[in-house]
Protein backbone atom coordinates (compact mmCIF):
# COMPACT_ATOMS: atom_id res chain seq x y z
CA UNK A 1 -51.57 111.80 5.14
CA UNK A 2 -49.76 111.48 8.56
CA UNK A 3 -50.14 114.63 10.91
CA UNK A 4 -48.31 115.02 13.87
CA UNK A 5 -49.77 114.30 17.49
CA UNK A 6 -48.29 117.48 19.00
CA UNK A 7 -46.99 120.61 17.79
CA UNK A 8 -43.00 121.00 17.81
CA UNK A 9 -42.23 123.56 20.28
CA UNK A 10 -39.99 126.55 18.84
CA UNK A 11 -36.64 125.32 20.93
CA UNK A 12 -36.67 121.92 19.03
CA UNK A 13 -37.40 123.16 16.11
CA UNK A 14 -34.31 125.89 16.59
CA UNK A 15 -32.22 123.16 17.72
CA UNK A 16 -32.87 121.32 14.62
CA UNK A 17 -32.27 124.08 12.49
CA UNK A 18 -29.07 125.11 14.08
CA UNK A 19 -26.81 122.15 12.02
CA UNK A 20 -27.86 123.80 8.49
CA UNK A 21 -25.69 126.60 8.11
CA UNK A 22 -24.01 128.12 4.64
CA UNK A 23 -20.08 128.02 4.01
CA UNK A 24 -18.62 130.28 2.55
CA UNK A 25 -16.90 129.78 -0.80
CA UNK A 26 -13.43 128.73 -1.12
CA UNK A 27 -11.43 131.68 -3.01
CA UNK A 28 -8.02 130.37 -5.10
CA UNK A 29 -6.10 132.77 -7.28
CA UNK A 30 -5.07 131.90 -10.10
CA UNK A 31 -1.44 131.10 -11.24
CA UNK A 32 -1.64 133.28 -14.51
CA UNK A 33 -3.28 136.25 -14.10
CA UNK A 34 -3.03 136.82 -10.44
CA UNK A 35 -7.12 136.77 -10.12
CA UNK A 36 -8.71 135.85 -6.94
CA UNK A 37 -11.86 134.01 -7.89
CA UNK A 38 -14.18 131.78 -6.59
CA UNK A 39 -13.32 128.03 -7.50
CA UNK A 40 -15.06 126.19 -10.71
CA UNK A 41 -16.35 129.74 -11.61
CA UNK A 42 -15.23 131.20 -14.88
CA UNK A 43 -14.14 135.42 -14.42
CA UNK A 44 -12.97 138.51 -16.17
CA UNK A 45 -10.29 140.01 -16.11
CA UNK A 46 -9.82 143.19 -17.98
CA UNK A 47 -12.70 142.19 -19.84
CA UNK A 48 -11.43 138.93 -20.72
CA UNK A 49 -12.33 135.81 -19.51
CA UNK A 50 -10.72 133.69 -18.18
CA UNK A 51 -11.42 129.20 -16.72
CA UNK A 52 -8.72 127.46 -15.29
CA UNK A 53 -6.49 129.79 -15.96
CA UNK A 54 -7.00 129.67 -20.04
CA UNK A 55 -7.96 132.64 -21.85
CA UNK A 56 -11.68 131.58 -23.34
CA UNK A 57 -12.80 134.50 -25.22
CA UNK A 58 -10.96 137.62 -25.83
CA UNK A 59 -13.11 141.28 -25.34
CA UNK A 60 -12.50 142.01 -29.10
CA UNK A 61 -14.56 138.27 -30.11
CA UNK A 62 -17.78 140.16 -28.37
């Protein structure tokens, strides 16, 4: 197994590090309901739910 010759100082391994960052998800609302949501996410809205703005499943069918 390789090993490395010398140990990576702190700064280059910061540096490194510095490109991986998280976005932040891209919120759309939706056309029907008025819903902000996040995108490709199913979500409730008085406790129905709702994907691509078609009704899925109703509260009463729980």
């Amino acid at each position: 197994m390789a090993h490395p010759k010398r140990k990576t100082s702190k700064t280059r391994r910061d540096k490194r590090r510095t490109h991986v960052k998280a976005s932040q998800p891209t919120i759309g609302v939706d056309a029907t309901t008025g819903e902000a949501h996040v995108w490709h996410r199913g979500y409730f809205v008085d406790g129905n739910f709702y994907y691509r703005g078609k009704l899925v499943f109703t509260a009463e069918e729980e």
